[in-house]
PDB file of N, CA and C in Angstrom:
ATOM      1  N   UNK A   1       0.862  31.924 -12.728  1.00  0.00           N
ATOM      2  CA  UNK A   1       0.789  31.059 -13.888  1.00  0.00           C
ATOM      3  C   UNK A   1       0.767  29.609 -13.426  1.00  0.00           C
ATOM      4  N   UNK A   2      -0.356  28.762 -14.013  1.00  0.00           N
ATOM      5  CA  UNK A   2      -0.346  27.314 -13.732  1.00  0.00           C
ATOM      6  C   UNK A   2       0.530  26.807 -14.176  1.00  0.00           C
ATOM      7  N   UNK A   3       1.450  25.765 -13.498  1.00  0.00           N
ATOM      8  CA  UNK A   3       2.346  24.950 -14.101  1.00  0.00           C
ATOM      9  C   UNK A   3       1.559  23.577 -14.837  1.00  0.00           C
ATOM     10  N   UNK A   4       2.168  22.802 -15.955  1.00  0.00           N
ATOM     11  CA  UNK A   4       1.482  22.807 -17.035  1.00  0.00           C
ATOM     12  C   UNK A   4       2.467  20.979 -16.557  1.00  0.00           C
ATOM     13  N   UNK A   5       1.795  20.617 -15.641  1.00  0.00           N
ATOM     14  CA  UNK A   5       2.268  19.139 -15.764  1.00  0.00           C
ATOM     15  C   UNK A   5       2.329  17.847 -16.618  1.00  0.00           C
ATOM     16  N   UNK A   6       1.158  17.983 -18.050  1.00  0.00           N
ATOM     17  CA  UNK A   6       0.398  16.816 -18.056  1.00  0.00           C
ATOM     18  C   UNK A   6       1.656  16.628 -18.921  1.00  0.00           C
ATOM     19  N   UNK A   7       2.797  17.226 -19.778  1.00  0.00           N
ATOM     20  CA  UNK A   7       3.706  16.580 -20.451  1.00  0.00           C
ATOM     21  C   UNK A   7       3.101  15.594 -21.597  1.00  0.00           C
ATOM     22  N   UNK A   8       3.853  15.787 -22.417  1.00  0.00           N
ATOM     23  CA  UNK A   8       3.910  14.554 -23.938  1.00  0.00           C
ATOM     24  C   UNK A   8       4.427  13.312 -23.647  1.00  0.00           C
ATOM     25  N   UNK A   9       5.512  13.360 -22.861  1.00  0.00           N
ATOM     26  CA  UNK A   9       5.686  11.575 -22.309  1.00  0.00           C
ATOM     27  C   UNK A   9       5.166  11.072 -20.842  1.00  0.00           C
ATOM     28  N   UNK A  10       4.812   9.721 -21.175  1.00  0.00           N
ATOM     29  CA  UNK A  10       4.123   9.413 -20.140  1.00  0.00           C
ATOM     30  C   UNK A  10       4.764   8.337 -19.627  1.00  0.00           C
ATOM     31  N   UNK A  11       4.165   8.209 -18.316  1.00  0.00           N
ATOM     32  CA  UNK A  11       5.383   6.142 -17.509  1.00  0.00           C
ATOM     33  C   UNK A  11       3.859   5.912 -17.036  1.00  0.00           C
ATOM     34  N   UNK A  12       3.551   4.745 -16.701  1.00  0.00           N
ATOM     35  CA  UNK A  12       3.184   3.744 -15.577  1.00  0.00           C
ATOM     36  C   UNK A  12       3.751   3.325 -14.723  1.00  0.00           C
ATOM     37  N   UNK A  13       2.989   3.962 -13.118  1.00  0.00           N
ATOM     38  CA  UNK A  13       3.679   4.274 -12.039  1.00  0.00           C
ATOM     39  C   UNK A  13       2.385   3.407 -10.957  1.00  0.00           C
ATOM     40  N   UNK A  14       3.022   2.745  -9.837  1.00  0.00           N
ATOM     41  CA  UNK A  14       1.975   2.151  -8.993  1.00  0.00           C
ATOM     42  C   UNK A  14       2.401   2.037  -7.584  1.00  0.00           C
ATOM     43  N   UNK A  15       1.921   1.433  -6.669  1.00  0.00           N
ATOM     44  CA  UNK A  15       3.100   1.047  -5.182  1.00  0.00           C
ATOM     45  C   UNK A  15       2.430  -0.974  -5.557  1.00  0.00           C
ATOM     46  N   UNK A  16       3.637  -1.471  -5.186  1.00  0.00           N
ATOM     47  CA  UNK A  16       3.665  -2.958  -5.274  1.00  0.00           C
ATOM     48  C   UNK A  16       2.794  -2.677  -3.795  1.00  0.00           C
ATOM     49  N   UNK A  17       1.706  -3.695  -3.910  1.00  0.00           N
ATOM     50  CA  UNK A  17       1.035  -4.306  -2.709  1.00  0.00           C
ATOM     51  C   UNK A  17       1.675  -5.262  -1.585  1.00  0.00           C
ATOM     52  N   UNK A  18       3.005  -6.009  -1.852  1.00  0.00           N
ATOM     53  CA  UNK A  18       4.058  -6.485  -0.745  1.00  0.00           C
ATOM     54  C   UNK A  18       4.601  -5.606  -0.247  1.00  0.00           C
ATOM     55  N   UNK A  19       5.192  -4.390  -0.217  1.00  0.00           N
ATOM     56  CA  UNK A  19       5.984  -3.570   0.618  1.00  0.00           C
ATOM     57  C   UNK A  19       5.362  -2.009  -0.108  1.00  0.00           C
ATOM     58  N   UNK A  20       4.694  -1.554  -0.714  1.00  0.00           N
ATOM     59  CA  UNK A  20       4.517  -0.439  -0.827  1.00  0.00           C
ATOM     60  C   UNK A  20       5.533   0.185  -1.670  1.00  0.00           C
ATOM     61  N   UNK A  21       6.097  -0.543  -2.215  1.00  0.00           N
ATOM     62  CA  UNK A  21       7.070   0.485  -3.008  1.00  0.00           C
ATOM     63  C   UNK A  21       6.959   1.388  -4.555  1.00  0.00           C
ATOM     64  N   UNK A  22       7.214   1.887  -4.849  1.00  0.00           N
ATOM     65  CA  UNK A  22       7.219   2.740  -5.931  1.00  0.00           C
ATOM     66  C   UNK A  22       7.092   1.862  -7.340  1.00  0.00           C
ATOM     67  N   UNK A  23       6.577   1.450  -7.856  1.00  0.00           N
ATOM     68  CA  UNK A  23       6.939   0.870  -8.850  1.00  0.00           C
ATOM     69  C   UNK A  23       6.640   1.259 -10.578  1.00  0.00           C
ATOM     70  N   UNK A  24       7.200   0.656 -11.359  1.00  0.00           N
ATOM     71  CA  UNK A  24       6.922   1.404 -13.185  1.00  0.00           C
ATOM     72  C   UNK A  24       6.733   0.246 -13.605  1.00  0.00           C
ATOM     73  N   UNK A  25       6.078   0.254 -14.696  1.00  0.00           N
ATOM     74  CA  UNK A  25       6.154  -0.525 -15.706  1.00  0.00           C
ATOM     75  C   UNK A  25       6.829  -0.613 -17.013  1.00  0.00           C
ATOM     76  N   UNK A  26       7.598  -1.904 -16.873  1.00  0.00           N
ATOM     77  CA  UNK A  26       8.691  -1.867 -18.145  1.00  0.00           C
ATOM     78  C   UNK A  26       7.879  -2.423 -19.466  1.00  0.00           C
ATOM     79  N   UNK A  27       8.997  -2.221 -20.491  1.00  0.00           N
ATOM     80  CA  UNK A  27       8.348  -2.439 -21.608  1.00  0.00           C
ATOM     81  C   UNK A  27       7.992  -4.132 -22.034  1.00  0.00           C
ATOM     82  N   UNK A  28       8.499  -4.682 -20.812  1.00  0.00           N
ATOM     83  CA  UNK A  28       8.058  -6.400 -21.089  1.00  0.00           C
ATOM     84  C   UNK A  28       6.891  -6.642 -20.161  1.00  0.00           C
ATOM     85  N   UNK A  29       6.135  -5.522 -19.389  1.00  0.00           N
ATOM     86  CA  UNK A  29       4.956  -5.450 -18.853  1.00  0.00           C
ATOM     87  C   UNK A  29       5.504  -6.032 -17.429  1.00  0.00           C
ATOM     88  N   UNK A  30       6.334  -5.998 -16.761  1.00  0.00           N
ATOM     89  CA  UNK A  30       6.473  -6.072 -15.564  1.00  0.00           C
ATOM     90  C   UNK A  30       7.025  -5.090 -14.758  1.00  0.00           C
ATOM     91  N   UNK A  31       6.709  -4.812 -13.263  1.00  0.00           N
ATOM     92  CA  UNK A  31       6.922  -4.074 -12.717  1.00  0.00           C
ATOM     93  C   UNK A  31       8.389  -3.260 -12.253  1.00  0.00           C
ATOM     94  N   UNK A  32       8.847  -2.689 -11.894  1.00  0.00           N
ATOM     95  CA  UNK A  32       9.990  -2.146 -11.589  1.00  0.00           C
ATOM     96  C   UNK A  32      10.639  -1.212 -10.889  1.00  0.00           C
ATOM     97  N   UNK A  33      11.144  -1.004  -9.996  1.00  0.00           N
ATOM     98  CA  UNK A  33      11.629   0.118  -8.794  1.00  0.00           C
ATOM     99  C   UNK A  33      12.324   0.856  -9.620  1.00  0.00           C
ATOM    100  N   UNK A  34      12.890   0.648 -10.659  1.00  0.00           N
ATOM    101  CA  UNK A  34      13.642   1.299 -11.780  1.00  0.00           C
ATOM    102  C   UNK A  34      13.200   2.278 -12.445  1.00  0.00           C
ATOM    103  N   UNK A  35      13.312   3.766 -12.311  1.00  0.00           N
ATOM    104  CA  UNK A  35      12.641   4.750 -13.223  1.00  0.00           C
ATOM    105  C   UNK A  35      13.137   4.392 -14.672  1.00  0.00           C
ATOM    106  N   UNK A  36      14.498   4.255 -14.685  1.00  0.00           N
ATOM    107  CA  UNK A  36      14.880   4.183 -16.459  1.00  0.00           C
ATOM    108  C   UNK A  36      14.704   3.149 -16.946  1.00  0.00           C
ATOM    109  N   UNK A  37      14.127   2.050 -16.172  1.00  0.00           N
ATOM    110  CA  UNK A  37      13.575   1.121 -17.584  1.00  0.00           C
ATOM    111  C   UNK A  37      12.182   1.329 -17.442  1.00  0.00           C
ATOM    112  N   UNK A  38      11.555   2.181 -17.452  1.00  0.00           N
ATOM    113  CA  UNK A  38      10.278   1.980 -17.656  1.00  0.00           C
ATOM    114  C   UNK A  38       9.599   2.345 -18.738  1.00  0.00           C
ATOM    115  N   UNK A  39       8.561   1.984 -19.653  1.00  0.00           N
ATOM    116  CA  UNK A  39       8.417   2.173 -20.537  1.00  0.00           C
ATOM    117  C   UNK A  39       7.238   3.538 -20.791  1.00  0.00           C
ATOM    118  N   UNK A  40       8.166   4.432 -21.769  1.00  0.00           N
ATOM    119  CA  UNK A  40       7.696   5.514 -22.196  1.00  0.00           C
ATOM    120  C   UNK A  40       6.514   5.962 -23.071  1.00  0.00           C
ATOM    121  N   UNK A  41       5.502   6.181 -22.967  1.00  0.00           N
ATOM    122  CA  UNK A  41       4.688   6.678 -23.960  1.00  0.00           C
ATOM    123  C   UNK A  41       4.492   8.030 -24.763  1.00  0.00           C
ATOM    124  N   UNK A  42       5.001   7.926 -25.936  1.00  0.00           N
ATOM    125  CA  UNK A  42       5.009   8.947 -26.302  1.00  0.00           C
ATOM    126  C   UNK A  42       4.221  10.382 -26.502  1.00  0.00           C
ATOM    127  N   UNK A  43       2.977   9.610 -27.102  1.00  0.00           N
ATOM    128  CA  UNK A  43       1.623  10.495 -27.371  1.00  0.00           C
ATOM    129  C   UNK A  43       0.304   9.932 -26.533  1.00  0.00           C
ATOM    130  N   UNK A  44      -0.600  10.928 -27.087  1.00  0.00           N
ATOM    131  CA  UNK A  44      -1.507  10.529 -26.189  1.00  0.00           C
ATOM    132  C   UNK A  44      -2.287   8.498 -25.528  1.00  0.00           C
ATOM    133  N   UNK A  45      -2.458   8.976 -27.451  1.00  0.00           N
ATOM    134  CA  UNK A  45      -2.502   7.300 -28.006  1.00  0.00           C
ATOM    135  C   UNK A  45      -1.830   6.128 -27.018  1.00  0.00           C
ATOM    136  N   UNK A  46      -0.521   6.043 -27.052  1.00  0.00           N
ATOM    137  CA  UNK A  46       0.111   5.319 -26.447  1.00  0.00           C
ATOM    138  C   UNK A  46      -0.174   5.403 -24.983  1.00  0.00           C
ATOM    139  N   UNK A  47      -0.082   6.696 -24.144  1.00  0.00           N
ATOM    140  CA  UNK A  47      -0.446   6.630 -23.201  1.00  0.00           C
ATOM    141  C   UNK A  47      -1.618   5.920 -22.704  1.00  0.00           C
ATOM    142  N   UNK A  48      -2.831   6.373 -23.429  1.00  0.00           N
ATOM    143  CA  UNK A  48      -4.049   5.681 -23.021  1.00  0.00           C
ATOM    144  C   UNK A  48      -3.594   3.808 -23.058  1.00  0.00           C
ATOM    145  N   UNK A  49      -2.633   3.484 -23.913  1.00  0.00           N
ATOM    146  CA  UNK A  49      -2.145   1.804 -24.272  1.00  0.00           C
ATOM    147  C   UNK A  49      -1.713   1.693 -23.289  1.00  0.00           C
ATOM    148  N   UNK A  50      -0.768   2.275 -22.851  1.00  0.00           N
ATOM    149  CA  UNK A  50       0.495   2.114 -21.358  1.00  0.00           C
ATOM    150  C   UNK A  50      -0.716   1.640 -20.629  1.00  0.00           C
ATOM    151  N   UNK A  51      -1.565   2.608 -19.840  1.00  0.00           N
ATOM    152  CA  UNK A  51      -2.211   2.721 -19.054  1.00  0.00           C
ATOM    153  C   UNK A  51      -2.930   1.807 -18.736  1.00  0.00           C
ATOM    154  N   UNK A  52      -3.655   1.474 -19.797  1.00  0.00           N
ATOM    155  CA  UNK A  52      -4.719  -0.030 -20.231  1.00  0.00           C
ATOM    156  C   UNK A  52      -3.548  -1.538 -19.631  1.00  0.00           C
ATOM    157  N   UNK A  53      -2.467  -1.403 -20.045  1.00  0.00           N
ATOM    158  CA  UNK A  53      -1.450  -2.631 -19.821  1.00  0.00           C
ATOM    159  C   UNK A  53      -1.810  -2.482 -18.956  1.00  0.00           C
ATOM    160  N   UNK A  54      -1.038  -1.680 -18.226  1.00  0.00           N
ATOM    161  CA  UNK A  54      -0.928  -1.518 -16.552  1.00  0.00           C
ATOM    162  C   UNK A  54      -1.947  -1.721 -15.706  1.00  0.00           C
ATOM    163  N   UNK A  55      -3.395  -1.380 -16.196  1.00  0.00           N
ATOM    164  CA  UNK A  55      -4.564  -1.983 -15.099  1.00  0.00           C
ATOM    165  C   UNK A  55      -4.071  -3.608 -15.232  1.00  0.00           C
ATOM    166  N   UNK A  56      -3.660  -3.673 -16.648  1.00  0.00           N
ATOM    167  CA  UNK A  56      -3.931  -5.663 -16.742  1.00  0.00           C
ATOM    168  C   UNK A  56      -2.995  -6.448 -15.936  1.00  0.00           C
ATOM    169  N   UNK A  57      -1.868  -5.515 -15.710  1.00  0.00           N
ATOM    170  CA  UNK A  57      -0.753  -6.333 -15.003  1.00  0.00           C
ATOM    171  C   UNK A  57      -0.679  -5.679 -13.692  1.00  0.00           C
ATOM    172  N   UNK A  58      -2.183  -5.151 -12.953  1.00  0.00           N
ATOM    173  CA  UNK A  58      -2.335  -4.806 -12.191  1.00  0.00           C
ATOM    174  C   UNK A  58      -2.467  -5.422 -10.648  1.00  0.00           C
ATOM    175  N   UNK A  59      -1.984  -6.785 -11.274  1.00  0.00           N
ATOM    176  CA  UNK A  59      -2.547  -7.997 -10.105  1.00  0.00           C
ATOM    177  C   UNK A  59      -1.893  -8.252  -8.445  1.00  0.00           C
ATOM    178  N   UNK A  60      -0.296  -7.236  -8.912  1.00  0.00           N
ATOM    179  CA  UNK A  60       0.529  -7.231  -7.920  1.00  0.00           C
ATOM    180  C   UNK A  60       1.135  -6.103  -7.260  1.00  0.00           C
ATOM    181  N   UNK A  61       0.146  -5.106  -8.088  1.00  0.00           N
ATOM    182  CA  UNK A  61       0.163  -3.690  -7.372  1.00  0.00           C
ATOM    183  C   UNK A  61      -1.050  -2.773  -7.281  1.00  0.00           C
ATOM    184  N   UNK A  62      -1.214  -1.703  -6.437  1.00  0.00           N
ATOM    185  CA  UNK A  62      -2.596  -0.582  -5.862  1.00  0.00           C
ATOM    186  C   UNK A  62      -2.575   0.429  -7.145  1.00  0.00           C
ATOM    187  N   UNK A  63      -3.728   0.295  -8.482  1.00  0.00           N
ATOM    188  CA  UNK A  63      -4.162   1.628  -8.548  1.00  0.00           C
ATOM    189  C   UNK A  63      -3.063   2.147  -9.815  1.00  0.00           C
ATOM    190  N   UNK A  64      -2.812   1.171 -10.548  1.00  0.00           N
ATOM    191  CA  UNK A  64      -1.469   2.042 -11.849  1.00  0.00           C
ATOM    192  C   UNK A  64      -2.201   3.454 -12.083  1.00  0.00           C
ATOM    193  N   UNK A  65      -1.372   4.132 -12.687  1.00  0.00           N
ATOM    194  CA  UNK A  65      -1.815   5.907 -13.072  1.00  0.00           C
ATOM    195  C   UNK A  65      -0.876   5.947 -14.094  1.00  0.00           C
ATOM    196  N   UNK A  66      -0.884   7.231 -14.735  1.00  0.00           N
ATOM    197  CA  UNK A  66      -0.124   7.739 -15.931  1.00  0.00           C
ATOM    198  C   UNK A  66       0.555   9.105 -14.886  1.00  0.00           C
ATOM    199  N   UNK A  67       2.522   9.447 -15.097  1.00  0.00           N
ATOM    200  CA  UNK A  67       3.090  10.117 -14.795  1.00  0.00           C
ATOM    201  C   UNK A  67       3.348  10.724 -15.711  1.00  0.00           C
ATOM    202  N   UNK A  68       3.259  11.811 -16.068  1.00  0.00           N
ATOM    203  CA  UNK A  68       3.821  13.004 -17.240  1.00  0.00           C
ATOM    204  C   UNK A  68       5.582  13.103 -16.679  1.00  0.00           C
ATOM    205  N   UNK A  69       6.744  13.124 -17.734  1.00  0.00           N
ATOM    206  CA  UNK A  69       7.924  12.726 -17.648  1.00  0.00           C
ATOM    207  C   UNK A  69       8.624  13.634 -18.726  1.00  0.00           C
ATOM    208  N   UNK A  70       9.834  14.119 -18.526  1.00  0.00           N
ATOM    209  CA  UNK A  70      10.416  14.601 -19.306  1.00  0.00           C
ATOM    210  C   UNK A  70      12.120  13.894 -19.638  1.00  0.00           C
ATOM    211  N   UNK A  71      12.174  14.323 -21.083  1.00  0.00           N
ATOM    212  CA  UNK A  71      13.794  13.328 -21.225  1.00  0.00           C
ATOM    213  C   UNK A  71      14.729  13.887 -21.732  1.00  0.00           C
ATOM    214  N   UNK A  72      15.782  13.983 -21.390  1.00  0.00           N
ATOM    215  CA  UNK A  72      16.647  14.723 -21.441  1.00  0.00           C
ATOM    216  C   UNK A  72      18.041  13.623 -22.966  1.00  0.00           C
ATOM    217  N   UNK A  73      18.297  14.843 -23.496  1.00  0.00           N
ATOM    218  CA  UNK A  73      19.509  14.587 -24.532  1.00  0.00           C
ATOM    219  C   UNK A  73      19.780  13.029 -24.641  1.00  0.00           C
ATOM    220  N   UNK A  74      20.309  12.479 -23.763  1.00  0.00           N
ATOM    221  CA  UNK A  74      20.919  11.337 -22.896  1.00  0.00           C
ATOM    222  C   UNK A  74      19.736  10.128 -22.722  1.00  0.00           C
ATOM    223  N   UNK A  75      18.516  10.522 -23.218  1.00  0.00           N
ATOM    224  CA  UNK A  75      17.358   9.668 -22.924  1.00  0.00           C
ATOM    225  C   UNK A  75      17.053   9.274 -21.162  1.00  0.00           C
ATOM    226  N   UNK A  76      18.001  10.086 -20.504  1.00  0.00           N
ATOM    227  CA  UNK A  76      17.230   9.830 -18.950  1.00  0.00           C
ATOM    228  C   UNK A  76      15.540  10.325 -19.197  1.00  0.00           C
ATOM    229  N   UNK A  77      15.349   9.990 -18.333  1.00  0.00           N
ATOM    230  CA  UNK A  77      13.459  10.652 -17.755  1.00  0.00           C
ATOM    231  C   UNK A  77      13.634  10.960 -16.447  1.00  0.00           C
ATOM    232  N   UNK A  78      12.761  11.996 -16.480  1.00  0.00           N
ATOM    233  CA  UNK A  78      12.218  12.374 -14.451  1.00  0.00           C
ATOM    234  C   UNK A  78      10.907  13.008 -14.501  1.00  0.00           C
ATOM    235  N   UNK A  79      10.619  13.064 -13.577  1.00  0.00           N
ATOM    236  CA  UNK A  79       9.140  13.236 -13.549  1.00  0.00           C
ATOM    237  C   UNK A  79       9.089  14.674 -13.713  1.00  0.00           C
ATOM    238  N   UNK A  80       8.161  15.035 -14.055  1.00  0.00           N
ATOM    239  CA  UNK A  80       7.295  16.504 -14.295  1.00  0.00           C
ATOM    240  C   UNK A  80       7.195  17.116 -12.441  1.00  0.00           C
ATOM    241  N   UNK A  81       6.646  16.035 -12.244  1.00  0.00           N
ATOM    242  CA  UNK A  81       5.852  16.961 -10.705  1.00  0.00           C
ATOM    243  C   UNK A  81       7.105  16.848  -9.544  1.00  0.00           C
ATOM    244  N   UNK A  82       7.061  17.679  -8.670  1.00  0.00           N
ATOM    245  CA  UNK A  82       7.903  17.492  -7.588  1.00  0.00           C
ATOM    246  C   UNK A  82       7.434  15.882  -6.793  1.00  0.00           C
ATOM    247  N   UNK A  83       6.053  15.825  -6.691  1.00  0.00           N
ATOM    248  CA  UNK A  83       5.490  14.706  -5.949  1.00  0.00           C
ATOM    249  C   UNK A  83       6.016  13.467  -6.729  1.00  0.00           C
ATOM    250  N   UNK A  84       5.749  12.830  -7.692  1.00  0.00           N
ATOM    251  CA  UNK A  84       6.393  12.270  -8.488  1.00  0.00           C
ATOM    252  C   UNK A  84       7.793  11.839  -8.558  1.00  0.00           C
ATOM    253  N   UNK A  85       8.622  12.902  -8.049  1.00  0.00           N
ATOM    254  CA  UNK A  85      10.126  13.026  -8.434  1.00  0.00           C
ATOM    255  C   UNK A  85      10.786  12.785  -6.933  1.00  0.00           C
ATOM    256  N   UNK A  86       9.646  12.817  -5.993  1.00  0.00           N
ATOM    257  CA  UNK A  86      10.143  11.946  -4.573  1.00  0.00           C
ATOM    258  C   UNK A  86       9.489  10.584  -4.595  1.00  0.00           C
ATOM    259  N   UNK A  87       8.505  10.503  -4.950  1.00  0.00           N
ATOM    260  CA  UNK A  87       7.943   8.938  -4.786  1.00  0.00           C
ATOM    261  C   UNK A  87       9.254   8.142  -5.707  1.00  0.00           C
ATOM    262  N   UNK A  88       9.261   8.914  -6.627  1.00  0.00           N
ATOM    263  CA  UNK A  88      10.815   8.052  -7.513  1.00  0.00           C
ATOM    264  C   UNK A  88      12.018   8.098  -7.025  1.00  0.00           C
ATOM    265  N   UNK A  89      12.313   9.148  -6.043  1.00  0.00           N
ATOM    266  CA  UNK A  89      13.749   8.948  -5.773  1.00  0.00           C
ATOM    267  C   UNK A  89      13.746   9.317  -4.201  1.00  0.00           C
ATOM    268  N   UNK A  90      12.705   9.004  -3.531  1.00  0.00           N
ATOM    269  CA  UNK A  90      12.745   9.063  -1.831  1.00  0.00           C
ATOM    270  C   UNK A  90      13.179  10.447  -1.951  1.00  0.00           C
ATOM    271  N   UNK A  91      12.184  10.853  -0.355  1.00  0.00           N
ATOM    272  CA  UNK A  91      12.381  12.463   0.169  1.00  0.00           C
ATOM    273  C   UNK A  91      14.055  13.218   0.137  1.00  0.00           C
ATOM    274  N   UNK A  92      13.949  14.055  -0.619  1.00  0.00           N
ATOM    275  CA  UNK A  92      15.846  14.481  -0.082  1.00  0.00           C
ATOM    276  C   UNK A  92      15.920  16.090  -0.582  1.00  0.00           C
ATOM    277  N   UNK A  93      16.742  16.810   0.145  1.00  0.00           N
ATOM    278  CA  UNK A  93      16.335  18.359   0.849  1.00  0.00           C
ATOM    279  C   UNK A  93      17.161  18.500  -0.611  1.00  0.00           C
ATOM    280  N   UNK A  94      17.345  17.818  -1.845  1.00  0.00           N
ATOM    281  CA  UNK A  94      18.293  18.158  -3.011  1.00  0.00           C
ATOM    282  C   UNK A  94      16.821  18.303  -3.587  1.00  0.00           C
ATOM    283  N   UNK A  95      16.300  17.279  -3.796  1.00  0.00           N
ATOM    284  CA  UNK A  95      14.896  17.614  -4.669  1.00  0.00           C
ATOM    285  C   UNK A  95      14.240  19.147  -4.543  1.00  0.00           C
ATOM    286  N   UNK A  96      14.259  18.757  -3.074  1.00  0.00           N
ATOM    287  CA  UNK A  96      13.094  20.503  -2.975  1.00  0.00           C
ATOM    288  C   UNK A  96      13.634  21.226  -3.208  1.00  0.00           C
ATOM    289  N   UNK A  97      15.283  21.466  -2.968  1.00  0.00           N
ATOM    290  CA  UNK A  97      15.964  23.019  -2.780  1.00  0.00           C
ATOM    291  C   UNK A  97      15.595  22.838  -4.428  1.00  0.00           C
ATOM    292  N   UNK A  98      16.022  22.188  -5.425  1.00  0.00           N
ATOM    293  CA  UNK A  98      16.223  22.551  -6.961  1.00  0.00           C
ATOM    294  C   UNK A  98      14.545  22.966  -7.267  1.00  0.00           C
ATOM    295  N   UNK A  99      13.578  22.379  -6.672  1.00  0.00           N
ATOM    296  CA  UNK A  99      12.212  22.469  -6.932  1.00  0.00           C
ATOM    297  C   UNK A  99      12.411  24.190  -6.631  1.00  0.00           C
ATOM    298  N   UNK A 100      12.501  24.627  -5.557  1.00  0.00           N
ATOM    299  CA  UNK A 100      12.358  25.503  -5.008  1.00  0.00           C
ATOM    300  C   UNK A 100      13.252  26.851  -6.045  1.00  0.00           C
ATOM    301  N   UNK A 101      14.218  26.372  -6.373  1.00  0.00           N
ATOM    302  CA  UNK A 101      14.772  27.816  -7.774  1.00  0.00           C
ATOM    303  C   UNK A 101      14.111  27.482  -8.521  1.00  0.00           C
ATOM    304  N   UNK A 102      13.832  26.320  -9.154  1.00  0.00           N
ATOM    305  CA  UNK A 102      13.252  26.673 -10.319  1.00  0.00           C
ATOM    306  C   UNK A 102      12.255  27.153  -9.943  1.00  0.00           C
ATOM    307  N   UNK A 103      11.301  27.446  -9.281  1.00  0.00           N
ATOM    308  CA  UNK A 103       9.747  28.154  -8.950  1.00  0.00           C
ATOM    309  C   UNK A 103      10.472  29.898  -8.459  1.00  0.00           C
ATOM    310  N   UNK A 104      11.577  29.703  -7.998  1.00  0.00           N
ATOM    311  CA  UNK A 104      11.828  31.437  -7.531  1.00  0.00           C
ATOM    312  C   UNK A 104      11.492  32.780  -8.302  1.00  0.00           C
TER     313      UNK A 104
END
């Protein structure tokens, strides 16, 4: 069975062109190493909006994209994809092992 990534919420996700780092876009249109302030899109609609910002405030980072995200009770977010969910929180043998039951 295909796993079904594309998700209902979406972030704007990029690497800053000074150091390569991970970055989101918040809801005041600037960038951010911060997964939880970044601003959420709900539906498709919005997503395609997020997305559009993000080329525009594209001036100080490689290539914005749309991340499919899920949110929990508490309004945290994390990413859908395993790939995703290390670029956001650096490589760590906690990510994969949990990746790894939930796929068992």
């Amino acid at each position: 069975m295909a796993k079904n990534l594309s998700g209902d919420l979406q972030i704007a996700s990029a690497n800053r062109l000074a150091d390569g780092m991970v970055v989101f876009l918040d809801e005041a249109g600037q960038w951010t190493g911060r997964l939880d302030r970044a601003a959420v899109a709900r539906d498709r609609r919005a997503a395609e909006i997020l997305l559009e910002r993000a080329r525009v405030e594209s001036f100080t980072v490689v290539d914005p994209f749309l991340v499919a995200v899920v949110e929990d009770e508490a309004g945290h977010i994390e990413p859908l994809s395993l790939r995703e969910k290390i670029r956001a929180s650096g490589l760590t043998f906690a990510a994969i092992a949990a990746e790894a039951v939930r796929y068992a």
